[in-house]
C-alpha atoms as a PDB file:
ATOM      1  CA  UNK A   1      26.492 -25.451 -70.875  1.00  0.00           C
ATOM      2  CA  UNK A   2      24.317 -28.192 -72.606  1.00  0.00           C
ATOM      3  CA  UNK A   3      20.659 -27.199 -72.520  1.00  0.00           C
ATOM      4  CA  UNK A   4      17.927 -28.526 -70.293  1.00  0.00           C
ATOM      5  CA  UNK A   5      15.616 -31.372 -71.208  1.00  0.00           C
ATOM      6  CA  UNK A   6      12.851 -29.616 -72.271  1.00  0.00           C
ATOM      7  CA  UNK A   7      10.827 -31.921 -70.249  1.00  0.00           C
ATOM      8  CA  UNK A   8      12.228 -31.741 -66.934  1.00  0.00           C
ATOM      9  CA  UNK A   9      10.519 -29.286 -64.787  1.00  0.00           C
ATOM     10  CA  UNK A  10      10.979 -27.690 -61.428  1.00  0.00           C
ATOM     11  CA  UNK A  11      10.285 -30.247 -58.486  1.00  0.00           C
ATOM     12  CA  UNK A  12       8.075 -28.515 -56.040  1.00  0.00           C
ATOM     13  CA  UNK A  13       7.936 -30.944 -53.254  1.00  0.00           C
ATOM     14  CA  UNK A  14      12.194 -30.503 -53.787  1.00  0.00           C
ATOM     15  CA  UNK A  15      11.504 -26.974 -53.611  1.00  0.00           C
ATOM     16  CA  UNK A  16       9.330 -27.297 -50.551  1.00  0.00           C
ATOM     17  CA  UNK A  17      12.020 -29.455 -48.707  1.00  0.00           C
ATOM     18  CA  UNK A  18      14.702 -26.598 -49.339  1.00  0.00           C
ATOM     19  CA  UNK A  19      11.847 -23.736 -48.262  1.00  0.00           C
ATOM     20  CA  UNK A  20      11.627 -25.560 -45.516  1.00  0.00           C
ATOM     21  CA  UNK A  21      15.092 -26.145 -44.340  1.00  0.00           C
ATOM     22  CA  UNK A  22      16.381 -22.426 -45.129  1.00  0.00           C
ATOM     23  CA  UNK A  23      13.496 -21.308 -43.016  1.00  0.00           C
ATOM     24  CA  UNK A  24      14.398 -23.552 -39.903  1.00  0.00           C
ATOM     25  CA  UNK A  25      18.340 -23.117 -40.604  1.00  0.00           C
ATOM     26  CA  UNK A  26      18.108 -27.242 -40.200  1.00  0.00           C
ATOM     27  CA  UNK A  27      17.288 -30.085 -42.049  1.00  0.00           C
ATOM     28  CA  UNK A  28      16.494 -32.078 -39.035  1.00  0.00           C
ATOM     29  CA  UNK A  29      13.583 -29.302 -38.615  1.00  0.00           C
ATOM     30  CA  UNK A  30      12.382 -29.525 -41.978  1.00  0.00           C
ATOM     31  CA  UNK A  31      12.105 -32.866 -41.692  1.00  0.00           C
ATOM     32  CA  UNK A  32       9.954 -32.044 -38.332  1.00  0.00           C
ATOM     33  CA  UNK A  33       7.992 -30.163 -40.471  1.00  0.00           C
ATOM     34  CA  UNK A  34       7.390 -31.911 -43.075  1.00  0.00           C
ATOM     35  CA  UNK A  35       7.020 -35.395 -41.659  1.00  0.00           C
ATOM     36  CA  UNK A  36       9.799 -36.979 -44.073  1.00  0.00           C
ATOM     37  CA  UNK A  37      13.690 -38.128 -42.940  1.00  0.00           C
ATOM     38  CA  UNK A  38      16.427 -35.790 -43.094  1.00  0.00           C
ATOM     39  CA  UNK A  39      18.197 -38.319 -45.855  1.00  0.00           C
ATOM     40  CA  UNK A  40      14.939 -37.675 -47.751  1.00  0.00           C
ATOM     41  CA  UNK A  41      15.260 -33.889 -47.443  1.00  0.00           C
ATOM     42  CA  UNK A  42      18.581 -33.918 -48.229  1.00  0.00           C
ATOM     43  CA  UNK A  43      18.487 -36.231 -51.076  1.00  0.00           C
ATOM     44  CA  UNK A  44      15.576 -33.942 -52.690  1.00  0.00           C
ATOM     45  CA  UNK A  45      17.795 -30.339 -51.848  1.00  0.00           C
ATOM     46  CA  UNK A  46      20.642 -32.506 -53.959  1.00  0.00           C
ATOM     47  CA  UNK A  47      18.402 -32.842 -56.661  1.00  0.00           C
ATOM     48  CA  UNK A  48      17.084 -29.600 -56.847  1.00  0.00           C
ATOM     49  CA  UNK A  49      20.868 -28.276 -56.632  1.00  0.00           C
ATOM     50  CA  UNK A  50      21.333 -30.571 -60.155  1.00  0.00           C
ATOM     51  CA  UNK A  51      18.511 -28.994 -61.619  1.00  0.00           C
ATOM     52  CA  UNK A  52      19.409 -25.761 -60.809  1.00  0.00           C
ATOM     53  CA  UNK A  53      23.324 -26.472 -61.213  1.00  0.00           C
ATOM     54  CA  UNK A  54      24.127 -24.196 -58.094  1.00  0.00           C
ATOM     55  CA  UNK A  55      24.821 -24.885 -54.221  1.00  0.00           C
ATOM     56  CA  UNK A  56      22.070 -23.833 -52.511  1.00  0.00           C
ATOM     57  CA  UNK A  57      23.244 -23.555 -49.033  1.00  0.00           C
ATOM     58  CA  UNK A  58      25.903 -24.773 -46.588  1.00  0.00           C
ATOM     59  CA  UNK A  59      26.226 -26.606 -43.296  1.00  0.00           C
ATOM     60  CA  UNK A  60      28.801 -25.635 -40.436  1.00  0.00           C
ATOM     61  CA  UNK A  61      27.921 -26.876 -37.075  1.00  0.00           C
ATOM     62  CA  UNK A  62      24.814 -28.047 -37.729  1.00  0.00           C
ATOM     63  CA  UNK A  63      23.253 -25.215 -38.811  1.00  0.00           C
ATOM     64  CA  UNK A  64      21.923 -24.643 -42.341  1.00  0.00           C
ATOM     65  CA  UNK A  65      23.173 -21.020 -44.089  1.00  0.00           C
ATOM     66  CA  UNK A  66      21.767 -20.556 -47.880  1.00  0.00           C
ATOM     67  CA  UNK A  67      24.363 -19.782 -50.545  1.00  0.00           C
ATOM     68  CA  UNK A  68      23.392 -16.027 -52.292  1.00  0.00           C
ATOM     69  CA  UNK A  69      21.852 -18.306 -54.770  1.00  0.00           C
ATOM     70  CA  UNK A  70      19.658 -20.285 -52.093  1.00  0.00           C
ATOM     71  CA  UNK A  71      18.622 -16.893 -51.165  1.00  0.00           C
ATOM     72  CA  UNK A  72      17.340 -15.913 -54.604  1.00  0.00           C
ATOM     73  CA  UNK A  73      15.639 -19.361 -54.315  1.00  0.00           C
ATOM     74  CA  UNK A  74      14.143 -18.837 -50.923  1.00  0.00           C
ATOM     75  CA  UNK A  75      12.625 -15.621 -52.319  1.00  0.00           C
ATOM     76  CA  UNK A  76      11.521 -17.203 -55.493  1.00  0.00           C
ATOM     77  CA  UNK A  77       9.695 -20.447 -52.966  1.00  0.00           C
ATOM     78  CA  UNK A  78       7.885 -17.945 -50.804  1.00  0.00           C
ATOM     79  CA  UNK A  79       6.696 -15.733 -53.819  1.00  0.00           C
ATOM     80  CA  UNK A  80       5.750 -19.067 -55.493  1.00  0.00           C
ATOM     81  CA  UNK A  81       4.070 -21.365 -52.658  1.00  0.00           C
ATOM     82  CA  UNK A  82       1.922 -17.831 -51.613  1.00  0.00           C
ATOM     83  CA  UNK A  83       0.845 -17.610 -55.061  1.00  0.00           C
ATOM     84  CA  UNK A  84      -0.264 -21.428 -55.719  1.00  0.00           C
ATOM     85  CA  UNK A  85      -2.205 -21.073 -52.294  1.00  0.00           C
ATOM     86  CA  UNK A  86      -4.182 -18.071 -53.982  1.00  0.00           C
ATOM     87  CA  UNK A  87      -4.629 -19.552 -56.996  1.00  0.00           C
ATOM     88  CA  UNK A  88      -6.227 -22.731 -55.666  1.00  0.00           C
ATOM     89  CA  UNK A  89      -8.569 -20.592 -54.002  1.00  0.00           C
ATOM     90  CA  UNK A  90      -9.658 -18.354 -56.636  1.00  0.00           C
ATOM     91  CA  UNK A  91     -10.086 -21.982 -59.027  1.00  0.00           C
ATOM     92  CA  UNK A  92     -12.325 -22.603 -55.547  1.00  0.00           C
ATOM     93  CA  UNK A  93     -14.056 -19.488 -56.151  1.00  0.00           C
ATOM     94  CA  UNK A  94     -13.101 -18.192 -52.895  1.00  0.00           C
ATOM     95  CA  UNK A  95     -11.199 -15.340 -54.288  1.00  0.00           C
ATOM     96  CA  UNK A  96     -12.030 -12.766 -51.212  1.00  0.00           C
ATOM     97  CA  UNK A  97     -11.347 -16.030 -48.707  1.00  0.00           C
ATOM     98  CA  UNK A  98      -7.921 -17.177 -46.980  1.00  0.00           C
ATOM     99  CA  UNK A  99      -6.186 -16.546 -43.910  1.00  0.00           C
ATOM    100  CA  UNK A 100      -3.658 -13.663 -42.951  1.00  0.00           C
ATOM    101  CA  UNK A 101      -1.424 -14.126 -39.603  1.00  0.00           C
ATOM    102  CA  UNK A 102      -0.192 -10.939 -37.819  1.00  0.00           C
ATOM    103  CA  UNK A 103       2.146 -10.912 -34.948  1.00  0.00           C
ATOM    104  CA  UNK A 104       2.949  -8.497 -32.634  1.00  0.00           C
ATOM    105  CA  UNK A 105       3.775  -7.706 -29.089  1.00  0.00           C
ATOM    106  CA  UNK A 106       0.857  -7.429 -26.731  1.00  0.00           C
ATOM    107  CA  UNK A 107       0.960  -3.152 -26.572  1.00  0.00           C
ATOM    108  CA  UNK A 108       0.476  -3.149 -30.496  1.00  0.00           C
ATOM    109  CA  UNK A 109      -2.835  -5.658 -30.290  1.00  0.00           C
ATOM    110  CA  UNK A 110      -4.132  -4.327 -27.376  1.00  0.00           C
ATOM    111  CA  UNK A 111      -3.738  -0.357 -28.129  1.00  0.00           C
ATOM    112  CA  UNK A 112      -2.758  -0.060 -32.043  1.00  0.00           C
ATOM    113  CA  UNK A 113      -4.755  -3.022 -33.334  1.00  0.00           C
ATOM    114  CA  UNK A 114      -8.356  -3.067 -32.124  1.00  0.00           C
ATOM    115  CA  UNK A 115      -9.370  -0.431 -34.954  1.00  0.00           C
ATOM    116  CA  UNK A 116      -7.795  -2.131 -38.017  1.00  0.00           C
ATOM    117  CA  UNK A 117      -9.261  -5.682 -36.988  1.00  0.00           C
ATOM    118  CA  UNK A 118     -12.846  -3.996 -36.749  1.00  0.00           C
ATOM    119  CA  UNK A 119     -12.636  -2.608 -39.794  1.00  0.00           C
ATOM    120  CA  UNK A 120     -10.637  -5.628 -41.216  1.00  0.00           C
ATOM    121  CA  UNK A 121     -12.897  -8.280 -39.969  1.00  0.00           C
ATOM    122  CA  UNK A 122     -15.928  -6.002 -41.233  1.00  0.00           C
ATOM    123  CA  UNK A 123     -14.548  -5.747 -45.106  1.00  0.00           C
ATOM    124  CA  UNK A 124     -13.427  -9.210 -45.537  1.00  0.00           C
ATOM    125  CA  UNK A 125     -15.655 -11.594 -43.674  1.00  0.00           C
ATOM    126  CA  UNK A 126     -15.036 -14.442 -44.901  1.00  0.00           C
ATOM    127  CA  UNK A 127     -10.788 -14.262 -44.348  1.00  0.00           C
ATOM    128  CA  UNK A 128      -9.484 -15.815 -41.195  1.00  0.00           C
ATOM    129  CA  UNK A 129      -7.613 -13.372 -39.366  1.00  0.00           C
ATOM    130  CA  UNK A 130      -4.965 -14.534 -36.423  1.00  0.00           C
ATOM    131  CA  UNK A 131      -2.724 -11.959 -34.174  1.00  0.00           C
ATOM    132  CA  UNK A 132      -0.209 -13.634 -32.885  1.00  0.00           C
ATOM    133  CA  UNK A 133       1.856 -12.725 -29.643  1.00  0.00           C
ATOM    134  CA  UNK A 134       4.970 -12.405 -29.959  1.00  0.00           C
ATOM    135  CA  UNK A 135       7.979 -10.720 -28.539  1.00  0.00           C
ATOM    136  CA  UNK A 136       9.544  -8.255 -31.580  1.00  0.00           C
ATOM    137  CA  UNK A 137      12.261 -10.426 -31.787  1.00  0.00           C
ATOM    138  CA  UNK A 138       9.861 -13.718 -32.344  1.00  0.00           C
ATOM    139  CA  UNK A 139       7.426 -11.494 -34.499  1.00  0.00           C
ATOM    140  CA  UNK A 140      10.437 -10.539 -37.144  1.00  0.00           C
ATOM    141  CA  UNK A 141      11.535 -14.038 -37.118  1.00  0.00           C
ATOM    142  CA  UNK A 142       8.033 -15.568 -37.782  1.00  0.00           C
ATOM    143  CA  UNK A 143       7.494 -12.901 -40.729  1.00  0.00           C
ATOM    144  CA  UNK A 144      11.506 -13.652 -41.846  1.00  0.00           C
ATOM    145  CA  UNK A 145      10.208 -17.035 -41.958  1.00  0.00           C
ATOM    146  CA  UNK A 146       6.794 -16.544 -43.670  1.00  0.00           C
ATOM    147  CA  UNK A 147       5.055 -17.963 -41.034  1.00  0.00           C
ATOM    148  CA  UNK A 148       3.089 -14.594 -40.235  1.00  0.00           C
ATOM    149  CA  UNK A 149       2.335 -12.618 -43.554  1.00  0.00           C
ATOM    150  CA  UNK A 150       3.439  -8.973 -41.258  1.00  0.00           C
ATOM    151  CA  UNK A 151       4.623  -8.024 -37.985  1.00  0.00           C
ATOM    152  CA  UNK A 152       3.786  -5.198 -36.163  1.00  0.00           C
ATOM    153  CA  UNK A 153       7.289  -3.831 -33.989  1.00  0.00           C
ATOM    154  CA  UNK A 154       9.100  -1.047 -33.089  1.00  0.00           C
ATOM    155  CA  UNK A 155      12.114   0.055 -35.275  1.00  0.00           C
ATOM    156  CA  UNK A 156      15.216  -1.827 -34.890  1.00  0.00           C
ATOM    157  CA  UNK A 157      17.410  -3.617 -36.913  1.00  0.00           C
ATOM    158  CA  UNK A 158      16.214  -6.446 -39.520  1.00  0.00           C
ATOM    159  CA  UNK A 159      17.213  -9.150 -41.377  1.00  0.00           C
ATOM    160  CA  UNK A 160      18.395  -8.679 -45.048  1.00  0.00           C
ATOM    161  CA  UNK A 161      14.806 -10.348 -46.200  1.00  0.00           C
ATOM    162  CA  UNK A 162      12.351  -7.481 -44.470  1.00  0.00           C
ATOM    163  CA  UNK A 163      11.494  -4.187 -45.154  1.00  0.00           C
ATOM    164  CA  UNK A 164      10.043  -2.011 -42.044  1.00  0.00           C
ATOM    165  CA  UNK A 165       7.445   0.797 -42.990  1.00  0.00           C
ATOM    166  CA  UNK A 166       6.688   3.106 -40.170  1.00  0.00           C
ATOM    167  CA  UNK A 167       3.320   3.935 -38.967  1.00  0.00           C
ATOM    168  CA  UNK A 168       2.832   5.724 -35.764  1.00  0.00           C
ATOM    169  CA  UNK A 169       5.524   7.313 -33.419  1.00  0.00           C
ATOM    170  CA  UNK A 170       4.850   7.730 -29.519  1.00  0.00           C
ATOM    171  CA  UNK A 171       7.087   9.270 -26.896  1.00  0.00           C
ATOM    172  CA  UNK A 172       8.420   7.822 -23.989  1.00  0.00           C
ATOM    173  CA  UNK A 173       6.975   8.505 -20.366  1.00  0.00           C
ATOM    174  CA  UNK A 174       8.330   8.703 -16.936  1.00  0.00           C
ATOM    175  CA  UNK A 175       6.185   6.880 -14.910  1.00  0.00           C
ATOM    176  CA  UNK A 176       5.767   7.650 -11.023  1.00  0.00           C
ATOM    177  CA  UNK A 177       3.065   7.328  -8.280  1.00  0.00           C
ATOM    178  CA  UNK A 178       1.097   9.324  -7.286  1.00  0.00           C
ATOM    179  CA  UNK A 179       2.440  11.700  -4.548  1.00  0.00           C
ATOM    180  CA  UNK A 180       6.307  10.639  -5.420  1.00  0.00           C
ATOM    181  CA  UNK A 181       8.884  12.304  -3.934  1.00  0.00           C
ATOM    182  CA  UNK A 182      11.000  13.239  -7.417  1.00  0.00           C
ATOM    183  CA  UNK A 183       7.922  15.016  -8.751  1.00  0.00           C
ATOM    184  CA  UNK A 184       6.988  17.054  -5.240  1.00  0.00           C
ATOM    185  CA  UNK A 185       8.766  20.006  -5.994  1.00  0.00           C
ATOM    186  CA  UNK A 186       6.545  21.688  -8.764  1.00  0.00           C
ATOM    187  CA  UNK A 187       6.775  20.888 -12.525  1.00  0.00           C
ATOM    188  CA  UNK A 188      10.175  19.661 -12.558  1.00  0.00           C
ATOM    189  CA  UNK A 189      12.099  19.238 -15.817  1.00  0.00           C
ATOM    190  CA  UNK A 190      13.822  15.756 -17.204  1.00  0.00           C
ATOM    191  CA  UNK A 191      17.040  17.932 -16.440  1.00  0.00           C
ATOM    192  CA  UNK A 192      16.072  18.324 -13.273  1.00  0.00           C
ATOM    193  CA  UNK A 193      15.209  14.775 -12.556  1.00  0.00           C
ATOM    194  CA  UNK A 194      18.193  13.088 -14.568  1.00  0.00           C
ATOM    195  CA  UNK A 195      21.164  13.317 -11.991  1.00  0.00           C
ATOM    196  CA  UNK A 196      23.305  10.671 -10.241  1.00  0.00           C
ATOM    197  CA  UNK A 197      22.046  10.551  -7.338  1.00  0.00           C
ATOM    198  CA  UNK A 198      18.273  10.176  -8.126  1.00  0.00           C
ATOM    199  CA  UNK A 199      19.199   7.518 -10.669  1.00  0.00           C
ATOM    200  CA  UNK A 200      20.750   5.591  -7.890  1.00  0.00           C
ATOM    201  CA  UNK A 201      18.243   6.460  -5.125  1.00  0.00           C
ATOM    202  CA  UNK A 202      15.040   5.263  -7.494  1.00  0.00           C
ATOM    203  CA  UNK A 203      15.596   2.495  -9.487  1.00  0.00           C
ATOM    204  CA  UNK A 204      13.835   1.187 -12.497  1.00  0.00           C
ATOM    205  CA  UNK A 205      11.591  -0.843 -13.254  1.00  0.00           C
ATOM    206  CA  UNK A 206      11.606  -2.180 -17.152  1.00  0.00           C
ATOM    207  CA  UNK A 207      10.599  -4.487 -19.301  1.00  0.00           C
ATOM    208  CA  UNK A 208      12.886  -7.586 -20.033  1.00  0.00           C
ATOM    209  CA  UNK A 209      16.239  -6.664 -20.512  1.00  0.00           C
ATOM    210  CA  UNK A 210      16.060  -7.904 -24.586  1.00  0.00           C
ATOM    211  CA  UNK A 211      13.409  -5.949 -24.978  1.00  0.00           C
ATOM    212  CA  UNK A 212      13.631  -2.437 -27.340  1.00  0.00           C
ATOM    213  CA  UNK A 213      12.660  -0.190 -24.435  1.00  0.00           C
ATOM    214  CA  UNK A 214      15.455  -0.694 -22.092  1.00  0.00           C
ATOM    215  CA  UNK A 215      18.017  -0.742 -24.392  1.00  0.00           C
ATOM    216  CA  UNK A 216      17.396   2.615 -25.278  1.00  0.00           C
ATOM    217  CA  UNK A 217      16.644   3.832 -21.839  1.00  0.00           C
ATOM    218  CA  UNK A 218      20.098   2.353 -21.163  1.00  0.00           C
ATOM    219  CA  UNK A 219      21.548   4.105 -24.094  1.00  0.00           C
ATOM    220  CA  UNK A 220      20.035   7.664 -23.444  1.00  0.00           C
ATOM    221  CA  UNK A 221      21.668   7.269 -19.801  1.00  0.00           C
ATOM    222  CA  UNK A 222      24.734   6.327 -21.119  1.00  0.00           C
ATOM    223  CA  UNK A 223      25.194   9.674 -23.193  1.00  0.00           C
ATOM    224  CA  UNK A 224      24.094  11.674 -19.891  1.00  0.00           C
ATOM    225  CA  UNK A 225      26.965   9.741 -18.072  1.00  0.00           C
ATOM    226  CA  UNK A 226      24.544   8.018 -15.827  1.00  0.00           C
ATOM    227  CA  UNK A 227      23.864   4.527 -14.747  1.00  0.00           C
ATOM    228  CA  UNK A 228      21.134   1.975 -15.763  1.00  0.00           C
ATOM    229  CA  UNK A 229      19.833   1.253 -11.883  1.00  0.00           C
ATOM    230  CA  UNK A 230      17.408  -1.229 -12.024  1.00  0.00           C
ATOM    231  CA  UNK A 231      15.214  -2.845  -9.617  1.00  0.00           C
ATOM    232  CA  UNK A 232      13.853  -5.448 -11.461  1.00  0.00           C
ATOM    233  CA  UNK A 233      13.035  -6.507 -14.835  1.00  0.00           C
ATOM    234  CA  UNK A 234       8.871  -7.166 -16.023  1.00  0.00           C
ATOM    235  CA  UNK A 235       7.361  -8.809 -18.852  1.00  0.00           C
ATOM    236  CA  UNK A 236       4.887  -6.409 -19.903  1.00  0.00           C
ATOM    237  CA  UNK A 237       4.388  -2.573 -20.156  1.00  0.00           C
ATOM    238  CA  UNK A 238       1.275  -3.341 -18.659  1.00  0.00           C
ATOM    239  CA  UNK A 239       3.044  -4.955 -15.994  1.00  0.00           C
ATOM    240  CA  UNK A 240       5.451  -1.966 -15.345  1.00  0.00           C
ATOM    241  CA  UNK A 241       2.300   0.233 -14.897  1.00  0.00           C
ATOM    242  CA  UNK A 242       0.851  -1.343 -12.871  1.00  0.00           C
ATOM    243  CA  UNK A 243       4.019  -2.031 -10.142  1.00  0.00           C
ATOM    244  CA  UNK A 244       4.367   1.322 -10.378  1.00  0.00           C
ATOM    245  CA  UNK A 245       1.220   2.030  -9.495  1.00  0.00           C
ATOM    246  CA  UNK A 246       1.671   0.159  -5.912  1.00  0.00           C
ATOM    247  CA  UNK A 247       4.665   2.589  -5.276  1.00  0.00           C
ATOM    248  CA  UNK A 248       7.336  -0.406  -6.161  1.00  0.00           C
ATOM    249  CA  UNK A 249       9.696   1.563  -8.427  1.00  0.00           C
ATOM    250  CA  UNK A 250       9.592   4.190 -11.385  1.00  0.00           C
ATOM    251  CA  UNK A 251       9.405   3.067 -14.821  1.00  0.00           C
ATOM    252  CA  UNK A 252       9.793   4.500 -18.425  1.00  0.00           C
ATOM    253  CA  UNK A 253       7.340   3.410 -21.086  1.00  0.00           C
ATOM    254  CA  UNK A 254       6.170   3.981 -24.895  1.00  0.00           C
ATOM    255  CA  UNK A 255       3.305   6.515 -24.586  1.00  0.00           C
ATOM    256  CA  UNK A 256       1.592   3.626 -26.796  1.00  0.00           C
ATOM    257  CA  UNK A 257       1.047   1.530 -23.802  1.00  0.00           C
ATOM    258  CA  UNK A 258      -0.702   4.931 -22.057  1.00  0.00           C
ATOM    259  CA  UNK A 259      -4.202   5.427 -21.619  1.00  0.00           C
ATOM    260  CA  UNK A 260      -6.972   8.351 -19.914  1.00  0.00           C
ATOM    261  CA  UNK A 261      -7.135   5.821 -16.820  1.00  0.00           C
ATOM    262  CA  UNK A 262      -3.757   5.522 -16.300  1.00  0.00           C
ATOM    263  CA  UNK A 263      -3.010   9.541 -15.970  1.00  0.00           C
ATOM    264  CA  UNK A 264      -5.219   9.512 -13.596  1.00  0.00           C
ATOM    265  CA  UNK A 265      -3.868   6.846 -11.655  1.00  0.00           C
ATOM    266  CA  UNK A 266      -0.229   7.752 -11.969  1.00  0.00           C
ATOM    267  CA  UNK A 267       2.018  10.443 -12.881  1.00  0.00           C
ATOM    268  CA  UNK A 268       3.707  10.423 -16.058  1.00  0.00           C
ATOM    269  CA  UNK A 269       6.245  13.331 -17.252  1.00  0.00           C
ATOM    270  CA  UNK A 270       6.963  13.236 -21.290  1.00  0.00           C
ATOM    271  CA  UNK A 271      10.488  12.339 -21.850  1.00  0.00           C
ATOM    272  CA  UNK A 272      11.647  15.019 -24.812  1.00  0.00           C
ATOM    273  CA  UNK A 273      12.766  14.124 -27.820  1.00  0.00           C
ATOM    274  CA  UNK A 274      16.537  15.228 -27.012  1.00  0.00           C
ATOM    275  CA  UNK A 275      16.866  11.960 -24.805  1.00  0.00           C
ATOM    276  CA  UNK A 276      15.806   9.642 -28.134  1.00  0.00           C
ATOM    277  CA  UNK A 277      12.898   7.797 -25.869  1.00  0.00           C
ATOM    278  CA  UNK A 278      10.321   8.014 -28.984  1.00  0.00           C
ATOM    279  CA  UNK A 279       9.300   4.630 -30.174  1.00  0.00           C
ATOM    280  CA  UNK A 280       8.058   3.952 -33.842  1.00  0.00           C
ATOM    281  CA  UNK A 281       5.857   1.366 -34.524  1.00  0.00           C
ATOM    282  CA  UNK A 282       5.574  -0.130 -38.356  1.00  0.00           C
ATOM    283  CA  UNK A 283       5.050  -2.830 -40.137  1.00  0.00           C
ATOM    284  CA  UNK A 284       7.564  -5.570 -41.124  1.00  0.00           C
ATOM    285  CA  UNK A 285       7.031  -7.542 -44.445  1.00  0.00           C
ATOM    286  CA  UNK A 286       9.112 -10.009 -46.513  1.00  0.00           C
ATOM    287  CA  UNK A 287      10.601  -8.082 -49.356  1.00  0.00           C
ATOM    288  CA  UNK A 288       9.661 -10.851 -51.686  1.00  0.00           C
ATOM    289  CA  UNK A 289       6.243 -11.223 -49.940  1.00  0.00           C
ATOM    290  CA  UNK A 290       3.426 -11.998 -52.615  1.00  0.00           C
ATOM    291  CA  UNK A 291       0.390  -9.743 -51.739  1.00  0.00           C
ATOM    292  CA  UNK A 292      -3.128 -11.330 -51.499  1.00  0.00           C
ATOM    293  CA  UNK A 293      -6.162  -9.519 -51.730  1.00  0.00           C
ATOM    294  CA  UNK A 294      -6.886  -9.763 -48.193  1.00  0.00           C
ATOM    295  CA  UNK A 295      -3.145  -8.300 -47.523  1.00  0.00           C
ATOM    296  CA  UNK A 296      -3.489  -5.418 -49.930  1.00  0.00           C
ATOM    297  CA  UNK A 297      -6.566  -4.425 -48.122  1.00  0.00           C
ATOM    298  CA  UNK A 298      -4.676  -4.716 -44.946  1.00  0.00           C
ATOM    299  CA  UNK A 299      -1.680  -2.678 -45.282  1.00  0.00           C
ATOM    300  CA  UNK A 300      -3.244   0.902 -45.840  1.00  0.00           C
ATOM    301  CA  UNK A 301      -5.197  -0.420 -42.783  1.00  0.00           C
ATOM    302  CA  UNK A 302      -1.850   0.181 -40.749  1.00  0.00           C
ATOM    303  CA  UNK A 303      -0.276   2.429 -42.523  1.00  0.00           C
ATOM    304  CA  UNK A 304       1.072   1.499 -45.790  1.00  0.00           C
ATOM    305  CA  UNK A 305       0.493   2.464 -48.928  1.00  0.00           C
ATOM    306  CA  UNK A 306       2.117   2.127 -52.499  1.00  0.00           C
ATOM    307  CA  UNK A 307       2.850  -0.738 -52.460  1.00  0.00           C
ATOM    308  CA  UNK A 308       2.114  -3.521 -55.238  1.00  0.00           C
ATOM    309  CA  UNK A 309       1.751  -7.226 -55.205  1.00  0.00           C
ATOM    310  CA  UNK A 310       5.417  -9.049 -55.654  1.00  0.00           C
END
């Protein structure tokens, strides 16, 4: 293989246009995003593939898959663009300054994250912080695509890109009014309460179908040989609780979602751990995720440690 020209060097705005379009899965998005033509993003991608003498990616239905070498690229782009943006601000002198996005469903910022953006927002002043909400299927696609620098989910299954690093663990609750009729006959055990026909008589009331939650409520029933009786389908834990709370179904929730007020207002029997109701709640990074100060400060915040810049 004949050598390079020793003067040719690595396009970055071809670079950029093939970030861009592995991120989005389309070059008609990249384009978006970039405010050039898809010919022009596609012409550039060619020319990076020449340098590079590889394919990057491929195209079946109009949908944009990178090659294992585009991969390796991808990696080596988001690595690389982080670390320019760093270094243009430490040449700026604002070494302790830039901006780190976190997304997250609205349980995490509302109970988890209050603490850590305190003490965040207190230590680095002068970075601009933004939480993002996000379902956890949004939040681990915004972090696979670099768009938010973590994500704070439950634990489920990830893309090849992320890592997951739990944090906290909370059980799950069963969630009644005050005065129901299941929880009437003294201190009742999950045994007690799990049969067919008090599945059947009260119903559920979850969180979106797609969400974690219900899939493993569904999934813990499904071992018992019950099954999944719904009544309707919420956005929000916060919405469960509080149609519960007007006697409009019983509910199962992450004890994350739980607070002091709430067991007074309503009755709420631990689910144990046989069932498999626990939720864990971590952080999801980019493997190949270049650290910034202001990110290496954050992640003991929530849990993780040992970890280096990439």
């Amino acid at each position: 293989m004949a050598e390079k020209d020793s003067y040719r060097v690595l396009d970055l705005k071809a670079l950029r246009c093939f970030w861009a379009t592995a991120k989005h899965g389309s070059l008609t998005r990249a384009g978006i995003e970039l405010g050039i033509s898809e010919p022009a993003i596609s012409k550039r991608i060619k020319a990076l593939e020449g340098y590079l003498r590889t394919k990057l990616y491929e195209s079946r239905g109009g949908r944009v898959s990178p090659t294992p070498s585009g991969q390796r690229v991808m990696s080596m782009a988001v690595e690389l663009f982080d670390k320019l943006e760093e270094f243009e601000r430490t040449l700026a002198g604002q070494e302790a300054a830039g901006s780190v996005v976190i997304a997250a469903e609205d349980p995490v910022q509302l109970y988890l994250l209050p603490e850590v953006v305190e003490r965040f927002t207190r230590e680095y002043p002068r970075v601009s912080l933004s939480l993002i909400s996000r379902t956890a299927a949004q939040t681990v696609e915004l972090v696979r695509r670099n768009e938010a620098d973590l994500g704070l989910v439950p634990e489920f299954s990830l893309p090849y890109e992320l890592v997951f690093y739990p944090w906290r663990t909370f059980p799950a609750y069963l969630l009644c009014p005050i005065g129901h009729p299941l929880l009437q006959r003294g201190r009742a055990t999950m045994r007690d309460l799990l049969n067919h026909a008090n599945v059947m008589k009260y119903p559920l009331i979850v969180r979106e179908i797609e969400a974690p939650e219900p899939q493993r409520i569904q999934e813990a029933l499904r071992r018992e040989g019950l099954p999944f009786n719904i009544a309707f389908a919420v956005g929000t834990m916060e919405t469960v609780k509080q149609y519960v709370a007007r006697g409009l179904g019983i509910g199962v929730v992450s004890g994350i979602c739980l607070t002091e007020k709430d067991h007074r207002e309503l009755q709420a029997v631990e689910i144990p751990k046989e069932f498999q109701g626990e939720s864990t709640y971590g952080v999801v990074l980019r493997k190949d995720k270049y650290l910034t100060a202001a990110l290496r400060g954050l992640l003991p915040m929530v849990g993780v440690g040992g970890i280096s810049a990439a």
